[in-house]
Protein backbone atom coordinates (compact mmCIF):
# COMPACT_ATOMS: atom_id res chain seq x y z
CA UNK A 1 -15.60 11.97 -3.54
CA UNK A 2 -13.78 9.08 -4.92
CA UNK A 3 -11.15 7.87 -7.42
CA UNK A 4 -10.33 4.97 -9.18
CA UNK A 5 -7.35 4.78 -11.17
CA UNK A 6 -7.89 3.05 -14.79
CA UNK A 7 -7.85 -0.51 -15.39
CA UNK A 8 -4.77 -1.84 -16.25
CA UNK A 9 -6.33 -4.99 -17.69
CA UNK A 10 -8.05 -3.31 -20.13
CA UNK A 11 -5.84 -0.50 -21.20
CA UNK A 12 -1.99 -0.65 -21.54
CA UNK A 13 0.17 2.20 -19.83
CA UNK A 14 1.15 4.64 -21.96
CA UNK A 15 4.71 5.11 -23.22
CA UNK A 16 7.09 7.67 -20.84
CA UNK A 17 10.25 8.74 -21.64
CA UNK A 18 12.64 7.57 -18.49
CA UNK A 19 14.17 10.55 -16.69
CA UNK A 20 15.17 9.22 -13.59
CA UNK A 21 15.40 5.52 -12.57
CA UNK A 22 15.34 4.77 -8.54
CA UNK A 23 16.83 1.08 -7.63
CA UNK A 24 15.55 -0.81 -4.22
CA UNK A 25 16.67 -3.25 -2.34
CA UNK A 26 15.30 -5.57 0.59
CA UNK A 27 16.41 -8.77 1.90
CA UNK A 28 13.91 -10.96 3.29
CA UNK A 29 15.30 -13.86 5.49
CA UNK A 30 13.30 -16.56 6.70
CA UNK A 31 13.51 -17.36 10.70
CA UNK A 32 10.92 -20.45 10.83
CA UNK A 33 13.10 -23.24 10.75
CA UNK A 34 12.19 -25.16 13.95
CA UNK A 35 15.19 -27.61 12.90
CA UNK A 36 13.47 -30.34 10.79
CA UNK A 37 13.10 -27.39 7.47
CA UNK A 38 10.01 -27.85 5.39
CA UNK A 39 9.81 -31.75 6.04
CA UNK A 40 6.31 -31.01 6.02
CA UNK A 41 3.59 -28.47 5.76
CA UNK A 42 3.15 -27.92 9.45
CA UNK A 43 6.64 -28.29 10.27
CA UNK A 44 7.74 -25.14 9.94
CA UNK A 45 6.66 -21.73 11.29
CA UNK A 46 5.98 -18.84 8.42
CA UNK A 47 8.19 -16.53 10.15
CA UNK A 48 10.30 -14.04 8.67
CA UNK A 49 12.54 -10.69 8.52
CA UNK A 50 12.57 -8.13 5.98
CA UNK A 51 15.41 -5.93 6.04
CA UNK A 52 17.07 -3.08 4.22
CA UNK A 53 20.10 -1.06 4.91
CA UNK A 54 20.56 1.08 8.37
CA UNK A 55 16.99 -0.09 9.47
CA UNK A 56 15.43 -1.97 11.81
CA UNK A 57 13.82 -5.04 10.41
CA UNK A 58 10.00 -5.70 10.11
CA UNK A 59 8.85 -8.64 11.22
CA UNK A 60 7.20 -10.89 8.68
CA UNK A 61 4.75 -14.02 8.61
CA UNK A 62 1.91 -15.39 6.48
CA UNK A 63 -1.72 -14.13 6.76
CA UNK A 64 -2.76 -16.24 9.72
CA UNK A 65 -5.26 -18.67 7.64
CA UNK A 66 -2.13 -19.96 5.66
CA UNK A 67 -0.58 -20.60 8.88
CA UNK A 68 1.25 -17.72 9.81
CA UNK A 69 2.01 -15.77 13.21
CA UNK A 70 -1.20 -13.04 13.70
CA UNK A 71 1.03 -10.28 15.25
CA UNK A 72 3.33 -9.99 12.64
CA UNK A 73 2.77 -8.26 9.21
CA UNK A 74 2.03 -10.30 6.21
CA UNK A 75 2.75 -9.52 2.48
CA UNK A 76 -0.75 -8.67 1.50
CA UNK A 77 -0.84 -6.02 4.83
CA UNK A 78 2.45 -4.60 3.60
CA UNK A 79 1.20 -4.11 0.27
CA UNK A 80 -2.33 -2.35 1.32
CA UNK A 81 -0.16 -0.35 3.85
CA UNK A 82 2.65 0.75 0.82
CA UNK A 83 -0.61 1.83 -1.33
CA UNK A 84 -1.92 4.49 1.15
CA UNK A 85 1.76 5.36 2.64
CA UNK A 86 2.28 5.93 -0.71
CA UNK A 87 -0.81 7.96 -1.45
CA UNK A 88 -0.28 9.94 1.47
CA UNK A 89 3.15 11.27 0.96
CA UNK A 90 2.00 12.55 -2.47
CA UNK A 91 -1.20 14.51 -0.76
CA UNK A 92 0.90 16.28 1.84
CA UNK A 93 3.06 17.15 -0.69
CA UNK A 94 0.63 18.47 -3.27
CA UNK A 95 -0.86 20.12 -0.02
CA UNK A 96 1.97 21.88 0.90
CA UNK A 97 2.88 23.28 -2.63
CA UNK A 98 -0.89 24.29 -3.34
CA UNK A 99 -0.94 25.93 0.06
CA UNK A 100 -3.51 23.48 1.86
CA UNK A 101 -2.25 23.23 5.27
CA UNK A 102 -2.65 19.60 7.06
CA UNK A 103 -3.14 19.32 10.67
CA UNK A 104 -3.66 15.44 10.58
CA UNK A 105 -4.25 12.64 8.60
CA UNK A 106 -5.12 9.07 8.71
CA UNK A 107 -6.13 6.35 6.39
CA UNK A 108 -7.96 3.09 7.28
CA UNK A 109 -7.05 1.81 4.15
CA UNK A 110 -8.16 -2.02 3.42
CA UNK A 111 -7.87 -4.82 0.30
CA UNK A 112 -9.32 -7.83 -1.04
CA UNK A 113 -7.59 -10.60 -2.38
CA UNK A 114 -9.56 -13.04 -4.23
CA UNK A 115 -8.03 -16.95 -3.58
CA UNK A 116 -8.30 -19.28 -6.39
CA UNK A 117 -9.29 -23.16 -6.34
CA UNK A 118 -5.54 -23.94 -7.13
CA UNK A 119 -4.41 -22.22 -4.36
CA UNK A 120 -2.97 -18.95 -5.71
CA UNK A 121 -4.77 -15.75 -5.90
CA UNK A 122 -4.06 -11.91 -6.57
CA UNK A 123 -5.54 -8.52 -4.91
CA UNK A 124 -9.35 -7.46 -7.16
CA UNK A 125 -9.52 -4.01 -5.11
CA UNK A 126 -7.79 -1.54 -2.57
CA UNK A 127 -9.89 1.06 -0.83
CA UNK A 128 -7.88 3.81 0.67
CA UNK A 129 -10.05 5.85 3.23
CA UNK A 130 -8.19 8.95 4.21
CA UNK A 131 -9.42 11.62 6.25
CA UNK A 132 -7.44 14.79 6.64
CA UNK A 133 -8.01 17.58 8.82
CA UNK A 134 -6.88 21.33 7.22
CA UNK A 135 -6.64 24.40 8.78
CA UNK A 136 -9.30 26.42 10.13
CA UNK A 137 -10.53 28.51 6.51
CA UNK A 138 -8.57 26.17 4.86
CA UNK A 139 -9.87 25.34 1.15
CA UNK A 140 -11.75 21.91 1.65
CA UNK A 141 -12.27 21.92 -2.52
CA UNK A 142 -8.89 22.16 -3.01
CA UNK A 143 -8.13 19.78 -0.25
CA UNK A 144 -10.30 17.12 -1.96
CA UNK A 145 -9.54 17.84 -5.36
CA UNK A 146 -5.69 17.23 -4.47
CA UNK A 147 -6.34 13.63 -3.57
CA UNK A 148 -7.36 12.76 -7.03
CA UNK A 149 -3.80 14.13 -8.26
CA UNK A 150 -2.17 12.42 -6.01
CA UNK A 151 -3.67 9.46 -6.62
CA UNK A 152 -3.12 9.33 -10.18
CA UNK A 153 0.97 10.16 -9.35
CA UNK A 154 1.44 7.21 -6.97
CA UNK A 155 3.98 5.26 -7.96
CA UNK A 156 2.78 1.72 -6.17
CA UNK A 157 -1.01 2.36 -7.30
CA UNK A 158 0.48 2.79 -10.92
CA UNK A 159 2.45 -0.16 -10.33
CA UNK A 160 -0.30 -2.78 -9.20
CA UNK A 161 -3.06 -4.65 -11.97
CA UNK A 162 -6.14 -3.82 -9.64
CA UNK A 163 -8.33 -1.06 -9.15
CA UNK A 164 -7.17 1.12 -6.02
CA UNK A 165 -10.23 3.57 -5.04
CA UNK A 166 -9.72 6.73 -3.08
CA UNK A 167 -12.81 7.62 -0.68
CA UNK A 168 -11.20 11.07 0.61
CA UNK A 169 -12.63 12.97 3.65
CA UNK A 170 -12.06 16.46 4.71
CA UNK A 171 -12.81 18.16 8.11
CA UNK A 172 -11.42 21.80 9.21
């Protein structure tokens, strides 16, 4: 079974009343100056840190076909990987509060990001894939059905202006 959320394109959000506003903060600081700065395009390596408060930092570069160092993360990983972390902390929680217990879980989630002739581009479609083990005579309905509300309470995938599918699988 799988979900798409609606798309924002074509249909506003609706108004909310604010009850609660949550304020984040990163600093990303850029580590690729070989000592000559951006005197040219291949002067300088892509390399960066991303850092928040009382944690480690994660180490950032480009996607390697702009240039960028292949084993560290890029924005458009980060961004794939904050849709399904996302996701998945909403599903154990409506698991845990609907009585679905959750042995195990992992998601190979993946995107596509469409590049443009002028050299920008923007993300047409994320594809989480999660599968999620329950309990032995756990309720695999109910385990299913729960992705699709957590899905629609994600607060990245209600965020983003591109269709993020859900194509859930459940084992006991």
């Amino acid at each position: 079974m799988s979900y798409a959320l609606r798309d924002p394109m074509r249909s506003p959000m609706p108004e909310r009343p604010l009850s609660k506003q949550h304020h984040y903060s990163a600093s990303t600081v850029w580590t690729g100056n070989d000592g000559s700065g951006t005197q040219s395009y291949r002067s300088y390596r892509r390399d960066h840190e991303i850092c928040a408060a009382g944690k480690p930092p994660i180490p950032g570069s480009s996607d390697p076909s702009f240039r960028g160092d292949p084993t560290r993360y890029n924005p458009e990983e980060l961004l794939v990987a904050s849709l399904s972390g996302c996701h998945m902390l909403w599903y154990l929680h409506l698991c845990a509060v609907n009585g679905v217990v959750v042995l195990d879980y992992r998601d190979e989630a993946g995107g596509t990001m469409q590049e443009e002739d002028d050299g920008g581009g923007a993300f047409v479609r994320v594809v989480l894939k999660p599968r999620v083990r329950i309990a032995k005579g756990g309720d695999r309905g109910k385990a299913l059905a729960l992705h699709e509300q957590a899905h629609h309470l994600c607060f990245i995938a209600r965020s983003v202006r591109f269709p993020v599918e859900v194509a859930a699988q459940i084992a006991d």
